[in-house]
Protein backbone atom coordinates (compact mmCIF):
# COMPACT_ATOMS: atom_id res chain seq x y z
CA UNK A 1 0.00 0.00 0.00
CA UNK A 2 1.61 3.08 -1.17
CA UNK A 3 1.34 6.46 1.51
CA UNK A 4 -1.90 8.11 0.51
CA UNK A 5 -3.25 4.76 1.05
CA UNK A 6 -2.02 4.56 4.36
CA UNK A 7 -2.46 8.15 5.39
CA UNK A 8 -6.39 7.44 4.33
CA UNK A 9 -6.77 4.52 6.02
CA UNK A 10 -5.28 5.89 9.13
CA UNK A 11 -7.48 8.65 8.72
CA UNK A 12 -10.52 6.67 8.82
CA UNK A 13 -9.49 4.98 12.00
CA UNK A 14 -8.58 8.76 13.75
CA UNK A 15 -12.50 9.50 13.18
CA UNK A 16 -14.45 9.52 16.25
CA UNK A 17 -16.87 6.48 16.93
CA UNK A 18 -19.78 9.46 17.64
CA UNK A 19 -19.43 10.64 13.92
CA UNK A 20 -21.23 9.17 10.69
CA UNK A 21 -19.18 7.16 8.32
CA UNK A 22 -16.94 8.67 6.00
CA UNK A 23 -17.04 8.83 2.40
CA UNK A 24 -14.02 8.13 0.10
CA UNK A 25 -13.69 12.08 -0.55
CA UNK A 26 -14.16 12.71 3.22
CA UNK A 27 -10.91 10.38 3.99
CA UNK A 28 -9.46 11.80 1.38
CA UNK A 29 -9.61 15.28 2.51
CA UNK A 30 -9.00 14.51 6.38
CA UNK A 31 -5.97 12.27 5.45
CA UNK A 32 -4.71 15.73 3.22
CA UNK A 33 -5.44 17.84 6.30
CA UNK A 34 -3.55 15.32 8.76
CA UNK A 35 -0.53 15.62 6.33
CA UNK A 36 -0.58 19.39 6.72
CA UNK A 37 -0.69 19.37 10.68
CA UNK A 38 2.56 17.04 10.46
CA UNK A 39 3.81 19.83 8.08
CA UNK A 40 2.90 22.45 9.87
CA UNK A 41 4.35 20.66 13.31
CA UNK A 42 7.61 19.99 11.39
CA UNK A 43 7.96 23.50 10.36
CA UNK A 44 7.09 25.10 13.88
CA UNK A 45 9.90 22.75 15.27
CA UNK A 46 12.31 23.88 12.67
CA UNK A 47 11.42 27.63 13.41
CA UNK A 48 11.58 26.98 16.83
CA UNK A 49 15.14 25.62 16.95
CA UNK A 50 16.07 28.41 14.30
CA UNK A 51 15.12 31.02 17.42
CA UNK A 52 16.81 29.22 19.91
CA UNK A 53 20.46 29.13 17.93
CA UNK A 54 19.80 33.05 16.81
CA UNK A 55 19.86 33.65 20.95
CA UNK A 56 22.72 31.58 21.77
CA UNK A 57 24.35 33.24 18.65
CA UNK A 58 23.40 37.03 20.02
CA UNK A 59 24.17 35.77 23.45
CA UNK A 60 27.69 35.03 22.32
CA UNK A 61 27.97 38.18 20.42
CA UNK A 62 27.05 39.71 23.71
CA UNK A 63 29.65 37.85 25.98
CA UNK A 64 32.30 38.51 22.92
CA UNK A 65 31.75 42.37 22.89
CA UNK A 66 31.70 42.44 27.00
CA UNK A 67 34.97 40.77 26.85
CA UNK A 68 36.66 42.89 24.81
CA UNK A 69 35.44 46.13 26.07
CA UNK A 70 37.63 47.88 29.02
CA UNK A 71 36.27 48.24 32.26
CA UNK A 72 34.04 51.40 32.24
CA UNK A 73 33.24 50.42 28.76
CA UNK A 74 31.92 47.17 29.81
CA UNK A 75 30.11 49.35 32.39
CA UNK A 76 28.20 51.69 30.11
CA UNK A 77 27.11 49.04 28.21
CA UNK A 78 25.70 47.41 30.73
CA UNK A 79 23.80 50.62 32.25
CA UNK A 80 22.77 51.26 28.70
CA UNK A 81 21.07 47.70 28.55
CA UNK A 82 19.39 48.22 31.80
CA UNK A 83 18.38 51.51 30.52
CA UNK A 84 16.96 50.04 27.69
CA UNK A 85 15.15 47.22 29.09
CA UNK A 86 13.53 49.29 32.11
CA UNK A 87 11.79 51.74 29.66
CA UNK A 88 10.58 48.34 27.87
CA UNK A 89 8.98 47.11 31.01
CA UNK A 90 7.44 50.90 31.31
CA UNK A 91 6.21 50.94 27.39
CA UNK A 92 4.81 47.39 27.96
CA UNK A 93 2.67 48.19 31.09
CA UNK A 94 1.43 50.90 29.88
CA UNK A 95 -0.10 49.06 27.06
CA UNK A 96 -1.38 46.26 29.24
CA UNK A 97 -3.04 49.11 31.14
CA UNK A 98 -4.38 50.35 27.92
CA UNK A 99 -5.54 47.13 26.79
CA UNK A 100 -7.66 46.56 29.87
CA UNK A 101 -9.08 49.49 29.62
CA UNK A 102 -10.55 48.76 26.30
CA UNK A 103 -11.52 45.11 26.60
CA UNK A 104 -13.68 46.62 30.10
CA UNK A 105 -14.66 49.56 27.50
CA UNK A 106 -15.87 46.97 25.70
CA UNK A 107 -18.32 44.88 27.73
CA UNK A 108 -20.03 48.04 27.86
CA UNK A 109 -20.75 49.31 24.59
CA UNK A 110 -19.00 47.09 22.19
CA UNK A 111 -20.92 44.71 19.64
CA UNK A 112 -21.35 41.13 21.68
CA UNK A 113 -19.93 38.09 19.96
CA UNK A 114 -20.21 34.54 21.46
CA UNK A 115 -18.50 31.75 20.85
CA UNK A 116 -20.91 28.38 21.20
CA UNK A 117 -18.85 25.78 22.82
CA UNK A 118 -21.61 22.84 22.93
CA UNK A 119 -19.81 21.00 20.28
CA UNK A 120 -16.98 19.28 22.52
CA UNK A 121 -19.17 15.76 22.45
CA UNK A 122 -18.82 16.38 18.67
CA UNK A 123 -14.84 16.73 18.05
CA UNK A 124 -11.77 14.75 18.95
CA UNK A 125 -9.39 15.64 21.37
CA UNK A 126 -6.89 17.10 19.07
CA UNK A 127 -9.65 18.72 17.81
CA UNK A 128 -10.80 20.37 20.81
CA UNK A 129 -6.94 21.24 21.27
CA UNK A 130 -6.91 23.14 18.18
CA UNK A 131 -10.39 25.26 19.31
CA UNK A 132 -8.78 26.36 22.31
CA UNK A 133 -5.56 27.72 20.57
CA UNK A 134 -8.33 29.26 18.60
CA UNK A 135 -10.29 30.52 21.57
CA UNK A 136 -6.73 32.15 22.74
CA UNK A 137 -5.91 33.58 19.41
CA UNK A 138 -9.65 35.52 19.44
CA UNK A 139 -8.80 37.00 22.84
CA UNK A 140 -5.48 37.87 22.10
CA UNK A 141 -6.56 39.90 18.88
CA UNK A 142 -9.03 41.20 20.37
CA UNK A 143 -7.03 42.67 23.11
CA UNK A 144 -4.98 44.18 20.73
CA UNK A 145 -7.82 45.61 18.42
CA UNK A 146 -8.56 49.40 18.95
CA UNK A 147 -12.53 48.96 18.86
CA UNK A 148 -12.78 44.97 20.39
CA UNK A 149 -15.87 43.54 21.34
CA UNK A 150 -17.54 42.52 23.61
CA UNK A 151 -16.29 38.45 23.91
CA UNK A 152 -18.67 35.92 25.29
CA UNK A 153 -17.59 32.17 25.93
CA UNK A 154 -21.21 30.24 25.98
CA UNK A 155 -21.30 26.33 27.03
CA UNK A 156 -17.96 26.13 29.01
CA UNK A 157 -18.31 22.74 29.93
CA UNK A 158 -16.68 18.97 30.04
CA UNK A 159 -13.29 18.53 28.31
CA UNK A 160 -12.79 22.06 26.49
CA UNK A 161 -13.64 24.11 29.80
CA UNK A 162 -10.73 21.80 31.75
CA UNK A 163 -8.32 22.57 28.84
CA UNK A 164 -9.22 26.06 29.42
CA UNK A 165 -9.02 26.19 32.84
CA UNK A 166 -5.52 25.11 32.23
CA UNK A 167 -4.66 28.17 30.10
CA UNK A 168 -2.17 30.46 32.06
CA UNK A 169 -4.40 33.59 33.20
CA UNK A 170 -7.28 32.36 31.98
CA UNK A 171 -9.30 33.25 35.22
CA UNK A 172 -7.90 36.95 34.69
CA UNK A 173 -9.73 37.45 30.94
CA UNK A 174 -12.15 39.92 30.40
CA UNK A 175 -14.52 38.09 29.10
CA UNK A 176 -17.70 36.57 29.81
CA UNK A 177 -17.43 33.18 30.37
CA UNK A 178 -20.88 30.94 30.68
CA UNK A 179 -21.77 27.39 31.49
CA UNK A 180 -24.88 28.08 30.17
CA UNK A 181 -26.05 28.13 26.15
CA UNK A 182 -26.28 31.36 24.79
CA UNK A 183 -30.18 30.59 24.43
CA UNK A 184 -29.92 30.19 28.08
CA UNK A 185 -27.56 33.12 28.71
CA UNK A 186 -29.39 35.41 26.20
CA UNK A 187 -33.12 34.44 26.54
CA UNK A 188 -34.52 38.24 27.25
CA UNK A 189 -32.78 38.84 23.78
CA UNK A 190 -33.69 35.43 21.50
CA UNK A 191 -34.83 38.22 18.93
CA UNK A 192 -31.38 39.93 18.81
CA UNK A 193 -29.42 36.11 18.10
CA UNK A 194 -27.70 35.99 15.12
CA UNK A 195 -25.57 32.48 14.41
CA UNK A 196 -23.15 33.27 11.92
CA UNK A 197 -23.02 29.68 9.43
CA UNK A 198 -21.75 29.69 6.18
CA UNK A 199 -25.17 27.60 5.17
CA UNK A 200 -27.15 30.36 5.87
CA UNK A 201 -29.73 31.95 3.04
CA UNK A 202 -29.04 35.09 4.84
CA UNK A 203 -25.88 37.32 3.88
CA UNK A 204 -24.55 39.90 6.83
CA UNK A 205 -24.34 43.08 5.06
CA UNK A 206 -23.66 45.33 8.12
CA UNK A 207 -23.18 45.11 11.96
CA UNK A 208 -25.93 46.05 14.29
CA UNK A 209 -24.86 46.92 17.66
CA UNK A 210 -28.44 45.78 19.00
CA UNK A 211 -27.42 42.11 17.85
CA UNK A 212 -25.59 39.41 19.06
CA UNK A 213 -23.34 37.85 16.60
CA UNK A 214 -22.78 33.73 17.35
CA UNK A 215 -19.63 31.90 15.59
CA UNK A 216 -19.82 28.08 16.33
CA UNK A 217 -16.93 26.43 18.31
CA UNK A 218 -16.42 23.14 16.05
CA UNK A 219 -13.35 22.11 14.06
CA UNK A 220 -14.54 19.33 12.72
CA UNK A 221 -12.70 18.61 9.62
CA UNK A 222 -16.12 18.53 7.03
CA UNK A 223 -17.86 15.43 8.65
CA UNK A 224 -20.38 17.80 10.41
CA UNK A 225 -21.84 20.02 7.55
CA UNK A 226 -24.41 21.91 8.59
CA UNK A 227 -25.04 21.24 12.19
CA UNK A 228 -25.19 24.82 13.00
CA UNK A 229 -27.67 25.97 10.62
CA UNK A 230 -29.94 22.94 11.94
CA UNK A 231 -29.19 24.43 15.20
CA UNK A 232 -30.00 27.68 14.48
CA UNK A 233 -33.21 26.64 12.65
CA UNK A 234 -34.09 24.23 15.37
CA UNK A 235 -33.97 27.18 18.09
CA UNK A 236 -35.81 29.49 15.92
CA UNK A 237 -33.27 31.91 16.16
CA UNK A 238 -31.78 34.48 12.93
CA UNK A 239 -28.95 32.94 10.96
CA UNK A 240 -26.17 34.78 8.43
CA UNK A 241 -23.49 33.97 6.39
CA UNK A 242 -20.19 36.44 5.60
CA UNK A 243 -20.45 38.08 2.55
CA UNK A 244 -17.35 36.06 0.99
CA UNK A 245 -19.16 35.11 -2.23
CA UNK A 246 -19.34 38.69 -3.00
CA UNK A 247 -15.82 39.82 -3.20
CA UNK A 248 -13.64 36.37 -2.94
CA UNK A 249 -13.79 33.13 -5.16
CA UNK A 250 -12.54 30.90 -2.25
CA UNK A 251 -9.92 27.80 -4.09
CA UNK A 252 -11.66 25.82 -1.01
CA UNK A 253 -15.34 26.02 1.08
CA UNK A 254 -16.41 28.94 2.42
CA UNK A 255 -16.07 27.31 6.07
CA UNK A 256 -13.27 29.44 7.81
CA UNK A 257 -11.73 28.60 11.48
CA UNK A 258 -13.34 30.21 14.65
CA UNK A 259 -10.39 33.05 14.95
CA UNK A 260 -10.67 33.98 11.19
CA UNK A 261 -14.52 34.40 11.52
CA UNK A 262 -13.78 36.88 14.58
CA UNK A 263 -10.87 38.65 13.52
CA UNK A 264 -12.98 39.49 9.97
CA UNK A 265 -16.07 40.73 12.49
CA UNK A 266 -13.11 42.78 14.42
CA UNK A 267 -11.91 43.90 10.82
CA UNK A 268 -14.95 45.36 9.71
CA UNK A 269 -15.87 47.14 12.40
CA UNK A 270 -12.81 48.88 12.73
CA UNK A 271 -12.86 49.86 8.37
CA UNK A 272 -16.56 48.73 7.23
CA UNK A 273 -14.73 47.56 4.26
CA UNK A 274 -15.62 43.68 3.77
CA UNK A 275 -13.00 43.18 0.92
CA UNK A 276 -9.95 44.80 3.45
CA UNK A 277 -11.53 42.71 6.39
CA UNK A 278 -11.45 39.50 4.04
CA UNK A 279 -8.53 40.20 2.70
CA UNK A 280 -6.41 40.99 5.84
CA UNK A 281 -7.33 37.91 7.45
CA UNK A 282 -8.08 35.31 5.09
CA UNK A 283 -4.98 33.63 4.04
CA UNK A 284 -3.62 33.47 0.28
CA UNK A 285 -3.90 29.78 0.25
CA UNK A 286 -7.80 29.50 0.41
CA UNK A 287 -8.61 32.82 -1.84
CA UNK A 288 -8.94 31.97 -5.09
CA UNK A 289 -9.45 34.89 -8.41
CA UNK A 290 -10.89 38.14 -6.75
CA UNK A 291 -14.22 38.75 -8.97
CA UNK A 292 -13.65 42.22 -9.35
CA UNK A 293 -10.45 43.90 -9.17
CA UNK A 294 -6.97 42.88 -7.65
CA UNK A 295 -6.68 43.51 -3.76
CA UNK A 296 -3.44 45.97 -3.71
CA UNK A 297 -0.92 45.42 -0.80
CA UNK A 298 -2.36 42.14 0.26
CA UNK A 299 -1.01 40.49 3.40
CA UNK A 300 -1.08 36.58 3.28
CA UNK A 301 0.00 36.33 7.18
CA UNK A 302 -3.56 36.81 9.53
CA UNK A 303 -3.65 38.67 12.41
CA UNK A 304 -4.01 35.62 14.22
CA UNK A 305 -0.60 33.91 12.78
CA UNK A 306 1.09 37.49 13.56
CA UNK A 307 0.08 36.56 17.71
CA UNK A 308 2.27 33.35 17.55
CA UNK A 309 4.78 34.41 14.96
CA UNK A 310 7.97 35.87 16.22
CA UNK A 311 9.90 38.80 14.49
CA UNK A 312 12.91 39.18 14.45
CA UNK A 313 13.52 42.38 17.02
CA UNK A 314 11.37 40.68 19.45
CA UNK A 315 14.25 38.00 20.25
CA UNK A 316 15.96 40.01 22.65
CA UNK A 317 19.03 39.44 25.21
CA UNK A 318 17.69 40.78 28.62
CA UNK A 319 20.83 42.47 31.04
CA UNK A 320 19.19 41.41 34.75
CA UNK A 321 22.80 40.24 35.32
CA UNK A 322 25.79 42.62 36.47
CA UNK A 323 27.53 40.93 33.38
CA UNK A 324 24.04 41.61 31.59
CA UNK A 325 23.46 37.77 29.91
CA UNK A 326 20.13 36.79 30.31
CA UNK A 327 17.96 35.46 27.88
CA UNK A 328 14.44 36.67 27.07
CA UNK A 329 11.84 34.27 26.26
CA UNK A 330 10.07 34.80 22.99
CA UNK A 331 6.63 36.14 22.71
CA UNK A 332 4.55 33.55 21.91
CA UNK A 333 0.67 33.21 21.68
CA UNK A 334 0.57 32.35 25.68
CA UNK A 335 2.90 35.57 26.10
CA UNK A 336 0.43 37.90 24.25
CA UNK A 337 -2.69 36.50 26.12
CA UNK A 338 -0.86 36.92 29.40
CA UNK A 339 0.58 40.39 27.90
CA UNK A 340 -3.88 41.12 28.06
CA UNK A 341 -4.46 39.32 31.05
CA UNK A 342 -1.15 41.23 33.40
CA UNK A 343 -2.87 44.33 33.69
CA UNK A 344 -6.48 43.17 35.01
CA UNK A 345 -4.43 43.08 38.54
CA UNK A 346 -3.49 46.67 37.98
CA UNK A 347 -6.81 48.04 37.48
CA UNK A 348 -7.99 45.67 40.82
């Protein structure tokens, strides 16, 4: 059996037992997407180690220059570094500060979106994995967007509310976080419910402030197509699809993941341009031909992949030391939420 075959039939044995048999094209497709994920794993290790030998490279650079320096040379340096790294620490308070103050901004007067997290029974556990790296990447941009909104975590139960409660800071985010259903959380306001599926008949033109705007917490690779318009329909409660068709030929289905859907919300109602919102998030790889004109200065990296992605001046050699060598960690998706989270026990 060559590798596709055994890629597809290892893919039908990954499936959960709760979900319906898969079709050849289903296999097909979850075997592709497990192939990615080992990709994609493979290439965060080899980034990883790349940023751990440019630190022990600068670190030596470091030790190099201190050695050869003089006495009050070494000296200055050092005070410089200090210097340097104190008015960090003041630059990045203040903007925790600041970012409290507009996520608690926020759950007053900005537009409520809630993420339904009553799928858990639905996915598999690296499935339910990959929702709460989701989860942390819509909190993270939203900390960091100038007009956020108003986050709402609905059905925080079972498996995916203990692998959130495991989430450093987690019990500091300003959020609202429910063990209830949104129906259940929202039921003075059924009329004002809007689930957000790409199934629906419905296409969201603009964003009313009165409504509240519903993204469903499933990753679950195609086999469950359509479960939240049922859901919506069942609850007799409004449904709406993004606008994609109407500026984007997607080269895949129109099903984005949960951080995309937000960050696109976030987009447009910070430039109530859909084609800039689609286009800044989206990435190039599922955009197909634009149907009207080219998109100038498109980004392929989302917002969301900027959160986890390093640059290159944010490795930095810290000087806590008297002989000033010690190494920074890199900002990483946990370091941004906790960058959101460190100033909640300011404003306490």
């Amino acid at each position: 059996m060559d590798e596709a075959g055994v890629e597809e039939r290892n893919a039908t044995a990954a499936a959960p037992d709760a979900g319906p048999a898969l079709s050849k094209s289903a296999r097909k497709k979850l075997a592709k997407q497990q192939r990615l994920e080992a990709r994609k794993a493979e290439r965060k290790a080899a980034e990883k180690e790349r940023r751990r030998r440019d630190v022990e490279r600068r670190r030596r650079e470091w030790e190099e220059t201190l050695a050869a320096a003089t006495e009050e040379e070494r000296a200055q340096m050092i005070g410089s570094r200090r210097e340097a790294r104190r008015e960090r620490v003041e630059r990045r308070a203040e903007e925790r500060e600041m970012r409290a103050l507009r996520l608690r901004r926020a759950a007053e007067v900005g537009p409520k979106v809630v993420l339904d997290l009553e799928f858990s029974d639905l996915m598999t556990p690296n499935e339910i994995h990959s929702l709460v790296q989701q989860i942390m990447y819509c909190y993270a941009v939203n900390g960091r967007c100038a007009s956020p909104a108003h986050l709402w975590l609905t059905g925080c139960q079972g498996e995916l509310d203990t692998h959130l409660q495991r989430l450093p800071g987690y019990y500091k985010w300003i959020i609202e976080k429910e063990s209830r259903s949104y129906i259940e959380a929202f039921q003075e306001q059924k009329d004002n419910l809007v689930y957000l599926t790409a199934d629906s008949e419905t296409t969201l033109e603009e964003i009313d402030q009165k409504k509240i705007y519903i993204i469903g917490g499933l990753v679950d690779r195609n086999r469950w197509k359509g479960v939240t318009m049922k859901k919506a329909n069942e609850q007799g409660i409004h449904s709406a699809k993004l606008p994609i068709g109407n500026y984007l030929k997607m080269s895949s289905s129109q099903v984005l993941t949960v951080n995309q859907v937000f960050e696109i919300l976030l987009k447009f109602i910070e430039t109530k341009d859909w084609k800039d919102a689609f286009f800044q998030v989206i990435p190039q790889r599922k955009r197909g031909e634009l149907e009207a004109q080219t998109y100038e200065g498109e980004d392929d990296e989302t917002l969301a992949t900027a959160i986890g992605k390093l640059s290159e001046d944010e490795v930095e050699l810290e000087s806590a030391e008297e002989d000033g060598i010690v190494l920074k960690k890199p900002r990483t998706i946990e370091a941004e939420v906790a960058a959101t989270t460190d100033g909640v026990d300011q404003q306490q």
